[in-house]
C-alpha atoms as a PDB file:
ATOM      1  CA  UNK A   1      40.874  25.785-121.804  1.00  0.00           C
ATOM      2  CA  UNK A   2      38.271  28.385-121.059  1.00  0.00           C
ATOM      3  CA  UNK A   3      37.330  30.843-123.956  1.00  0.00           C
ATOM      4  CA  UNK A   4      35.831  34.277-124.384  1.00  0.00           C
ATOM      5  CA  UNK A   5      33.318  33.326-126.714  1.00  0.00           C
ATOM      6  CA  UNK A   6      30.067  32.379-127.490  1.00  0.00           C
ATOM      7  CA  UNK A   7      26.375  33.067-127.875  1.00  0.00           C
ATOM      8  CA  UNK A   8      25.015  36.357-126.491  1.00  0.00           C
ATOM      9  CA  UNK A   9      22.832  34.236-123.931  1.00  0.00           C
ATOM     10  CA  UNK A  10      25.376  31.359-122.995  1.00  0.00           C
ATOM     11  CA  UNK A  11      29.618  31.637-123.408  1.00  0.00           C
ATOM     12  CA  UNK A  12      31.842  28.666-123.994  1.00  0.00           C
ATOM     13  CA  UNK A  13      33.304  27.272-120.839  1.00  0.00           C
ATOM     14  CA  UNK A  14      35.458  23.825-121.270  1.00  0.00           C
ATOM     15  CA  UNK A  15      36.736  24.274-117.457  1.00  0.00           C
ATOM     16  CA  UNK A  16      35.577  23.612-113.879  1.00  0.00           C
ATOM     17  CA  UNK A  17      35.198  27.200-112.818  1.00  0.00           C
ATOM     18  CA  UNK A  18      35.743  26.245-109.001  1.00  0.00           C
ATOM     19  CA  UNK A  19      38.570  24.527-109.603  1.00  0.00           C
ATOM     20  CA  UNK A  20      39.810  27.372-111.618  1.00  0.00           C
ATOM     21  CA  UNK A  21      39.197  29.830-109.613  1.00  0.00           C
ATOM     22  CA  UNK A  22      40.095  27.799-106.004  1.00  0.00           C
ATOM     23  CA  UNK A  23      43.407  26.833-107.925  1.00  0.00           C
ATOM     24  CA  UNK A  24      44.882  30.690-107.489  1.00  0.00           C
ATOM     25  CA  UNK A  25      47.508  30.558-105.207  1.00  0.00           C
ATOM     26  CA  UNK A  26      47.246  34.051-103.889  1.00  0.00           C
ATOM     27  CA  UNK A  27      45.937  37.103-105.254  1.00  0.00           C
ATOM     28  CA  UNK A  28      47.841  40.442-104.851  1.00  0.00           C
ATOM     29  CA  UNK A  29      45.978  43.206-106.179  1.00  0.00           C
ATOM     30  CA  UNK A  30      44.948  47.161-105.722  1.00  0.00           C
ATOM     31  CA  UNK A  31      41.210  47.167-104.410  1.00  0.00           C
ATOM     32  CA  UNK A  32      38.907  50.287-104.372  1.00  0.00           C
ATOM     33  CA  UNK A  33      35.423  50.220-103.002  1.00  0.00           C
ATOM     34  CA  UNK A  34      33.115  53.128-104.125  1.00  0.00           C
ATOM     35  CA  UNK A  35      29.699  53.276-102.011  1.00  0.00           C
ATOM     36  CA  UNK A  36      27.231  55.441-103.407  1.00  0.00           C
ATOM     37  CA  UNK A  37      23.981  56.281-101.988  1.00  0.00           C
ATOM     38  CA  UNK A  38      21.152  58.026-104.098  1.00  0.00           C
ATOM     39  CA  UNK A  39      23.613  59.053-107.150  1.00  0.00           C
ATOM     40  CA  UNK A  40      25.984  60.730-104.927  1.00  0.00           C
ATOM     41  CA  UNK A  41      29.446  59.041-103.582  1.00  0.00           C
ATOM     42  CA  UNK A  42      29.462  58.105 -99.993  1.00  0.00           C
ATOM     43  CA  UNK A  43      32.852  57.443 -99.875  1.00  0.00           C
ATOM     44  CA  UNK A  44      35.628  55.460-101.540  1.00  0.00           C
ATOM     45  CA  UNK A  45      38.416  53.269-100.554  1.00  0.00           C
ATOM     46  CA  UNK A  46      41.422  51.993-102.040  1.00  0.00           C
ATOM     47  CA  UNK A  47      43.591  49.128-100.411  1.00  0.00           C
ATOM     48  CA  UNK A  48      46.727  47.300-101.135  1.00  0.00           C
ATOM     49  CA  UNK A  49      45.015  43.428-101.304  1.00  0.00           C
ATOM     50  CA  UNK A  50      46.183  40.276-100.407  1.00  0.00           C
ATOM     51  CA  UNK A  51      43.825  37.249-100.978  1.00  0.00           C
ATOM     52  CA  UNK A  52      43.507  33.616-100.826  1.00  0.00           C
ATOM     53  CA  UNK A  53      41.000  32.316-103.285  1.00  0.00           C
ATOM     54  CA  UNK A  54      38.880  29.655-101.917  1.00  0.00           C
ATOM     55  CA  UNK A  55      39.041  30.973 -98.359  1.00  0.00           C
ATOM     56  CA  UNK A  56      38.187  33.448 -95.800  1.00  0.00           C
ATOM     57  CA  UNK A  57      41.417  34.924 -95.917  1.00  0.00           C
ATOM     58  CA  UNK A  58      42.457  38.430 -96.578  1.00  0.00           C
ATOM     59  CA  UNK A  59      44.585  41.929 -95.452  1.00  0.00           C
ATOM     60  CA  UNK A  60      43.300  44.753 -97.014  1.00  0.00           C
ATOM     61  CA  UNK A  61      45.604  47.511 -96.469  1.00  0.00           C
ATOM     62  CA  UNK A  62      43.864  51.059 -96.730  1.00  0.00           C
ATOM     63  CA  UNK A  63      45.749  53.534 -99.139  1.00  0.00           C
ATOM     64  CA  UNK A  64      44.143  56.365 -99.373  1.00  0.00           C
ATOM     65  CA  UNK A  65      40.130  56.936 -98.633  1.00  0.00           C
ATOM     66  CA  UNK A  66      36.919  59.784 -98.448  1.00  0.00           C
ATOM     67  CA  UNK A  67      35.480  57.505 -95.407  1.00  0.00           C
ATOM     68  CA  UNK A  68      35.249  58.747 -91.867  1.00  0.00           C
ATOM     69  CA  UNK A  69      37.154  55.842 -90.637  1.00  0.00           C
ATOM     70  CA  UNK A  70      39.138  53.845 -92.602  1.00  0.00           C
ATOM     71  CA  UNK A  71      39.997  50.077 -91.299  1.00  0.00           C
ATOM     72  CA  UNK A  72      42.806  47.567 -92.215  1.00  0.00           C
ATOM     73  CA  UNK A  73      41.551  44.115 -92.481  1.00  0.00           C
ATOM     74  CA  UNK A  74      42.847  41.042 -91.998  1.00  0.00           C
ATOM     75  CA  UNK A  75      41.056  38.131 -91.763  1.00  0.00           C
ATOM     76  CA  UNK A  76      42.864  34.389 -91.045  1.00  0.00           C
ATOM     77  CA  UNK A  77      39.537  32.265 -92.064  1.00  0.00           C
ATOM     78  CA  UNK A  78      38.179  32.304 -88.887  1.00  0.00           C
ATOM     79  CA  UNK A  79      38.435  35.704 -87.259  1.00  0.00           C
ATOM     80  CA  UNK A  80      38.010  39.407 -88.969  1.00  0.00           C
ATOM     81  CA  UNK A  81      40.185  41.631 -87.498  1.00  0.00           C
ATOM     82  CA  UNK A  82      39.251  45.243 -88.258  1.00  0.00           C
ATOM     83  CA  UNK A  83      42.482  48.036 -87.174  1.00  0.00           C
ATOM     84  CA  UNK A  84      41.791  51.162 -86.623  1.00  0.00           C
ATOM     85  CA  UNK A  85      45.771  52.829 -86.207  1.00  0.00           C
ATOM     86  CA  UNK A  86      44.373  56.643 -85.427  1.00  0.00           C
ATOM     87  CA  UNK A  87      42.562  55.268 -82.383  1.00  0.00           C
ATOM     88  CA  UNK A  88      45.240  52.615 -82.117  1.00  0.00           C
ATOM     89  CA  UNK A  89      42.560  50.256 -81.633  1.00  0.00           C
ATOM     90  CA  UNK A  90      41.087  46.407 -83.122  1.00  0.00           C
ATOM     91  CA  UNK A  91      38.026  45.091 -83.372  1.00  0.00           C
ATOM     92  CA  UNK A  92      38.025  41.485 -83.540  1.00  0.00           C
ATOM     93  CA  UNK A  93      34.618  39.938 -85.667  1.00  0.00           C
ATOM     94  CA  UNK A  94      34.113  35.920 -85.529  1.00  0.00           C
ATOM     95  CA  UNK A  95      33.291  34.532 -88.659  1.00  0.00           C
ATOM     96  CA  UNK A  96      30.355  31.607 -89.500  1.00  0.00           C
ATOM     97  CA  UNK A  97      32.812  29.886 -91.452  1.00  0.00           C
ATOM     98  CA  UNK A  98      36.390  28.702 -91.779  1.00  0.00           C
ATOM     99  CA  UNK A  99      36.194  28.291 -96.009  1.00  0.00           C
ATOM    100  CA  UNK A 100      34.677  30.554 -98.375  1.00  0.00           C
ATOM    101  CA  UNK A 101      31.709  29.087-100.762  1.00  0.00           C
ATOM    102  CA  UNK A 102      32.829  31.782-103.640  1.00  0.00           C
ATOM    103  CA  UNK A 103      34.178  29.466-105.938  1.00  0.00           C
ATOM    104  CA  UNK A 104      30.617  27.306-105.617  1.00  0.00           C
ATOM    105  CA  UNK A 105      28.895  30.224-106.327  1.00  0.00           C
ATOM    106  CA  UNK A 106      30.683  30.901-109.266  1.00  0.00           C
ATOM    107  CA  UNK A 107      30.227  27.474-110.762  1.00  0.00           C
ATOM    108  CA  UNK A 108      26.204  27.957-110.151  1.00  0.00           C
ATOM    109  CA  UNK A 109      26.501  31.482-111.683  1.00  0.00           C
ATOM    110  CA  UNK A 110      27.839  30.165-115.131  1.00  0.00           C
ATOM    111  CA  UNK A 111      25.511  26.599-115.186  1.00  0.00           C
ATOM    112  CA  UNK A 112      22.755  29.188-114.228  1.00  0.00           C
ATOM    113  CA  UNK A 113      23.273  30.134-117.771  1.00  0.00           C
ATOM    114  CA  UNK A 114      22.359  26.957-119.727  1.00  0.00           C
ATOM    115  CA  UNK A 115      19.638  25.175-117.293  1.00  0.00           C
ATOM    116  CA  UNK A 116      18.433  23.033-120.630  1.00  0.00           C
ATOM    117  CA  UNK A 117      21.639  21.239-120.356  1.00  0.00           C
ATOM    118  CA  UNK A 118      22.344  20.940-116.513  1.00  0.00           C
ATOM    119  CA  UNK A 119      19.732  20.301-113.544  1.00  0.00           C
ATOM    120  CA  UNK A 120      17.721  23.395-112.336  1.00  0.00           C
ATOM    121  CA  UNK A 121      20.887  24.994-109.876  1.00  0.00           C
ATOM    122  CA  UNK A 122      19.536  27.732-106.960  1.00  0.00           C
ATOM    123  CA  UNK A 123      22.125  30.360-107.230  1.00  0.00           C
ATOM    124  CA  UNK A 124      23.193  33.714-104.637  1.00  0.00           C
ATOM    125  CA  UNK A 125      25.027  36.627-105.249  1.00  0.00           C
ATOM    126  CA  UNK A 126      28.494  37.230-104.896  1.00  0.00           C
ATOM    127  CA  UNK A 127      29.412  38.596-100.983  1.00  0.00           C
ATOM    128  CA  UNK A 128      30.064  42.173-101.608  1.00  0.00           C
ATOM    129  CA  UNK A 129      28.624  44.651 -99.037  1.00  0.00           C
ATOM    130  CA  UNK A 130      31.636  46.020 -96.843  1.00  0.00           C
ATOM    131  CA  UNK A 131      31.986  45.617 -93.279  1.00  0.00           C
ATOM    132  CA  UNK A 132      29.808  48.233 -91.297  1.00  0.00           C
ATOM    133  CA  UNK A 133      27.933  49.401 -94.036  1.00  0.00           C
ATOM    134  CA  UNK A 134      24.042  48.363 -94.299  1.00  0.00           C
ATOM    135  CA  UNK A 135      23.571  44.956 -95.392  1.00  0.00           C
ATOM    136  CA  UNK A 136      20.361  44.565 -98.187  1.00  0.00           C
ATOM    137  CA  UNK A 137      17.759  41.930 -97.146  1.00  0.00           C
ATOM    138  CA  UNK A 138      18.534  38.606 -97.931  1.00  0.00           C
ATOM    139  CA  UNK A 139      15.918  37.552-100.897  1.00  0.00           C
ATOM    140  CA  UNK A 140      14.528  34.702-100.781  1.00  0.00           C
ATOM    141  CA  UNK A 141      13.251  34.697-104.242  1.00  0.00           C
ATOM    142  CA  UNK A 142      14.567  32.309-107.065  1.00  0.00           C
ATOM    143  CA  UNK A 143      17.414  34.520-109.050  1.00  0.00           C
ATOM    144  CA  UNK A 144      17.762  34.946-112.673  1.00  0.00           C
ATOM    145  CA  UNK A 145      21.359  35.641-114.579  1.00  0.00           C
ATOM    146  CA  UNK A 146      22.025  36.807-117.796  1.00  0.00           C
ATOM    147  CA  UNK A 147      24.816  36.725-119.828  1.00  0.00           C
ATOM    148  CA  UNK A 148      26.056  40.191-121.059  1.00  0.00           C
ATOM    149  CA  UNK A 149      29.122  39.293-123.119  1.00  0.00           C
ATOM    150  CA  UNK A 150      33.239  40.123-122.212  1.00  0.00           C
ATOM    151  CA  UNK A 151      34.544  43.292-121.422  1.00  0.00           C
ATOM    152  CA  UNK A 152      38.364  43.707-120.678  1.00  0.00           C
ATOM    153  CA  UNK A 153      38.988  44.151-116.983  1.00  0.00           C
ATOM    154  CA  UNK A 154      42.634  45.656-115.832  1.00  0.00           C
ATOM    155  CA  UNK A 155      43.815  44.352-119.167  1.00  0.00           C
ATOM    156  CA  UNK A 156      42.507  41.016-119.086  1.00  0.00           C
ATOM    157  CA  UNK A 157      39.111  39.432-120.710  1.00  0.00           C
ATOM    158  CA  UNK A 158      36.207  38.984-118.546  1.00  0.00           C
ATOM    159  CA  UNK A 159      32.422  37.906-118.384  1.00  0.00           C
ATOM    160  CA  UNK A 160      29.781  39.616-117.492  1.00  0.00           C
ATOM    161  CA  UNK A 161      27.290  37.928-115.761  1.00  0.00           C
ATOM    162  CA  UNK A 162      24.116  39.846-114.613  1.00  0.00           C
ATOM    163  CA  UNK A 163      21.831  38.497-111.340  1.00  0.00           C
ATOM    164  CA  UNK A 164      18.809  39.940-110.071  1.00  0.00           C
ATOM    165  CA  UNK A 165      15.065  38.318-108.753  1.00  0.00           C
ATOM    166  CA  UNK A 166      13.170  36.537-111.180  1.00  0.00           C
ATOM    167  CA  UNK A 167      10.339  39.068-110.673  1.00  0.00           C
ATOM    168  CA  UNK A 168      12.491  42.178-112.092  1.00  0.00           C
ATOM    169  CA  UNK A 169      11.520  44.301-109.581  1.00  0.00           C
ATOM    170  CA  UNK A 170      14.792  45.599-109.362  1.00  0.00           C
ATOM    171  CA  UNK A 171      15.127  46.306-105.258  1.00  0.00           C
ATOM    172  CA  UNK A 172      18.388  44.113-105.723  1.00  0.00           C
ATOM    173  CA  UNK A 173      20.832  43.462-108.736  1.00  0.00           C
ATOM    174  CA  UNK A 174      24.259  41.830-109.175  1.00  0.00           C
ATOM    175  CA  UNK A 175      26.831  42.417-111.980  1.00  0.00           C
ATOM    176  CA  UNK A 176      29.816  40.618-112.029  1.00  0.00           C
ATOM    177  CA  UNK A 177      32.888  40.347-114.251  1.00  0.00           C
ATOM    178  CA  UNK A 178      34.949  37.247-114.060  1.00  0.00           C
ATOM    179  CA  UNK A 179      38.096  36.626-115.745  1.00  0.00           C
ATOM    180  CA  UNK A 180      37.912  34.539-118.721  1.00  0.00           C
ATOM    181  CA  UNK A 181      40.920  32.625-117.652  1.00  0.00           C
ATOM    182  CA  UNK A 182      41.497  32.201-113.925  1.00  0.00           C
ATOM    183  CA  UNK A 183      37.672  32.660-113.088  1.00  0.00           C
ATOM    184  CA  UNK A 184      38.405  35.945-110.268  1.00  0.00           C
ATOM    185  CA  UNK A 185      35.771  38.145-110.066  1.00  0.00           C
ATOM    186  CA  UNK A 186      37.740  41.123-110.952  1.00  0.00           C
ATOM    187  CA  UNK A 187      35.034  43.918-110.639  1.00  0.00           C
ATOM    188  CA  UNK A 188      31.596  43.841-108.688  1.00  0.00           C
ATOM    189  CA  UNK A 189      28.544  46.050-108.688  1.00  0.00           C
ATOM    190  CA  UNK A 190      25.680  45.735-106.424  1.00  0.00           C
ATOM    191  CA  UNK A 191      22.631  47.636-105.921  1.00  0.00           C
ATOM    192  CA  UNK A 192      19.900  47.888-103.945  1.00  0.00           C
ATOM    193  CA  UNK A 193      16.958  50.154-102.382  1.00  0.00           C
ATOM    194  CA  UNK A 194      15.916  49.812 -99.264  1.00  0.00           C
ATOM    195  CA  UNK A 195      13.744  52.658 -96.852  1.00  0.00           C
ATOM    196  CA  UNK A 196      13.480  55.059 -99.743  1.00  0.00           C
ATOM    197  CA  UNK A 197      17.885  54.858-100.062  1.00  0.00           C
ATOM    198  CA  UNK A 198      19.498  53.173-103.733  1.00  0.00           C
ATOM    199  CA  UNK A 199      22.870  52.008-102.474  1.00  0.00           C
ATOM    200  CA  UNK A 200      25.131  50.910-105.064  1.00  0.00           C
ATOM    201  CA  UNK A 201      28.717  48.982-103.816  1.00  0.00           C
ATOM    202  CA  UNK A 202      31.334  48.810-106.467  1.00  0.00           C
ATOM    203  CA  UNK A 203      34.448  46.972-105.811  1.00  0.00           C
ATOM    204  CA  UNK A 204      37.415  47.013-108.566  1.00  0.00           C
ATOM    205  CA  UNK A 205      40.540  45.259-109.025  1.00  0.00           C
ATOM    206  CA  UNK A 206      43.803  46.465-110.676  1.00  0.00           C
ATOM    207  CA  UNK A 207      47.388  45.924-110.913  1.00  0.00           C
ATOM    208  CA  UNK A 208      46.298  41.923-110.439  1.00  0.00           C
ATOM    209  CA  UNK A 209      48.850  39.176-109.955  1.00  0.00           C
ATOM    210  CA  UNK A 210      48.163  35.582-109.546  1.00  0.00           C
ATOM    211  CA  UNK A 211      49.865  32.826-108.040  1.00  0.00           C
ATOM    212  CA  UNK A 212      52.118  34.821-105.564  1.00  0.00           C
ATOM    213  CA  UNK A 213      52.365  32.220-103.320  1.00  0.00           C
ATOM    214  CA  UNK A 214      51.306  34.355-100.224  1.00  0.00           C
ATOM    215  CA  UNK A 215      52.538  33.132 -96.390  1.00  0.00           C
ATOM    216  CA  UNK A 216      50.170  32.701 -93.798  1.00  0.00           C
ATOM    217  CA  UNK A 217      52.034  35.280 -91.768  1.00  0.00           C
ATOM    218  CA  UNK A 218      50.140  37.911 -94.137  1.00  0.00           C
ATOM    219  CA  UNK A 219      46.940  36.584 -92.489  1.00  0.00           C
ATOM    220  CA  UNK A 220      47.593  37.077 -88.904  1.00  0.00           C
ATOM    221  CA  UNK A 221      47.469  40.899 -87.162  1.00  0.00           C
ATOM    222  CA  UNK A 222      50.338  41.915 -86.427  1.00  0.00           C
ATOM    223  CA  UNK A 223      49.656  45.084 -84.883  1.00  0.00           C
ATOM    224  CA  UNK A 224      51.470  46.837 -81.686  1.00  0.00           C
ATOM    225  CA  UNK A 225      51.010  45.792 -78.598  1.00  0.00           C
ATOM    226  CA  UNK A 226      49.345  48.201 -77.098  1.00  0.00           C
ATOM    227  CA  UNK A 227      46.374  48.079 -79.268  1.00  0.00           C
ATOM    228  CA  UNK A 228      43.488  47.891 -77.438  1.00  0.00           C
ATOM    229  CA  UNK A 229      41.315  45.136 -78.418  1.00  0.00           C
ATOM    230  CA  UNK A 230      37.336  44.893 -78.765  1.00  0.00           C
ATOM    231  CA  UNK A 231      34.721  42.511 -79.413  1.00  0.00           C
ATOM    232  CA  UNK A 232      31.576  43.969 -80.959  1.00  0.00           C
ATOM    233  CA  UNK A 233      29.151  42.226 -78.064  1.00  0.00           C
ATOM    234  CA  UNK A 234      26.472  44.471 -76.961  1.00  0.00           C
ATOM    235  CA  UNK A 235      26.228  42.368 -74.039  1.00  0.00           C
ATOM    236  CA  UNK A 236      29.180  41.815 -73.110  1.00  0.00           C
ATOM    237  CA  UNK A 237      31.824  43.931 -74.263  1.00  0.00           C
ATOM    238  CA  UNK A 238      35.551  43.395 -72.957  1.00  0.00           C
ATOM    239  CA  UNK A 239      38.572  45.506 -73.901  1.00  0.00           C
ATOM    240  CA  UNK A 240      42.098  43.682 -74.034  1.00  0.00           C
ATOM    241  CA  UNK A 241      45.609  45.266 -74.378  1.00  0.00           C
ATOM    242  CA  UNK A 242      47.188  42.753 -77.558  1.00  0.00           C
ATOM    243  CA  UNK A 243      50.517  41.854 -75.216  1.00  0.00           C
ATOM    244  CA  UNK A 244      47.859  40.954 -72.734  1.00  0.00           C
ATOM    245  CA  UNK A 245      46.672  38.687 -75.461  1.00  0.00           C
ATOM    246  CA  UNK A 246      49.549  36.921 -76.548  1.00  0.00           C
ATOM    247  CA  UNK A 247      50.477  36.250 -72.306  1.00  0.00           C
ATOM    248  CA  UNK A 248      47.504  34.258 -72.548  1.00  0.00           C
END
């Protein structure tokens, strides 16, 4: 069993927290993304959210938001699909990947912690950054985390675990709270400055239920048919009714 305590620099972890974490089987869940940029909010979002830990997959269901366009998402594993029901329009995103390295991540995040009893392990920050909004450059430098205690979480016990370059300059930082028990990173804050702009992404869970056992069917668009469909290629941009899709 995992517990909540421990040192300030290093908690006690008796569990494989991929395994933990990949073991979910379906997360539903109220999600709200706040974007801020130089102190003041950009916007915020709040979804209904449906997840499958240890993949790609995702429908995030937009309930109320301060953005100029708000999208639902739903993404199978291999395709983003981003629906936009005022314009009655989709845009359809490929993804790299058909699995999600999250749960890895996690597992490098907390062995991070106590390198004099593990191998030296490179570690990235959690994916975070919304779609459309400005990515921060990838850093190439070696990461350091930090351990920052528990703090309760929509009710429930979880880590904080601090990640930022080795060199402290502070352009980029990571804080993430993971659930004591099931391993979910239940709250995310990321910050970075880039041309003269601090952008700080915070992305919250509440209301969270595991194991809920979630069809496959919640993973595929099911929009109307005549949404017009788009692929974001500069180059070669095509428009599709979806019945036009499904004919072929």
């Amino acid at each position: 069993m995992a517990t909540s305590g421990g040192t300030a620099d290093h908690p006690q972890i008796d569990a494989d927290v991929q395994q933990r974490y990949e073991s979910i089987d379906g997360v539903n869940a109220i999600q709200t993304t706040i974007v801020s940029r130089n102190g003041t909010v950009a916007s915020r979002t709040t979804y209904h959210a449906t997840l499958q830990p240890g993949t790609e997959r995702k429908r995030l269901v937009p309930i109320n938001s301060t953005a100029r366009a708000s999208n639902m998402r739903i993404s199978d594993g291999s395709t983003l699909w981003l629906y936009n029901d005022r314009r009655e329009s989709a845009t359809r995103v490929p993804l790299p990947e058909t699995e999600s390295d999250r749960g890895e991540r996690l597992q490098r995040l907390f062995t991070k912690l106590d390198e004099s009893k593990t191998d030296p392990q490179s570690v990235e920050p959690l994916p975070v950054v919304p779609q459309s909004e400005r990515r921060p450059v990838k850093s190439t430098e070696e990461m350091t985390v930090s351990y920052r205690g528990t703090e309760p979480v929509d009710g429930r016990e979880a880590y904080v675990v601090h990640v930022t370059p080795r060199n402290e300059t502070k352009a980029y930082e990571q804080t993430v709270w993971v659930e004591t028990q099931r391993f979910f990173p239940s709250k995310k804050r990321t910050a970075w400055t880039a041309d003269g702009k601090h952008t700080v992404v915070t992305t919250r869970y509440a209301n969270i239920s595991y194991d809920t056992d979630v069809s496959s069917d919640a993973f595929s668009p099911d929009f109307p048919d005549d949404t017009t469909i788009s692929d974001p290629e500069p180059a070669d941009r095509r428009f599709y009714l979806r019945c036009q899709l499904c004919a072929t």
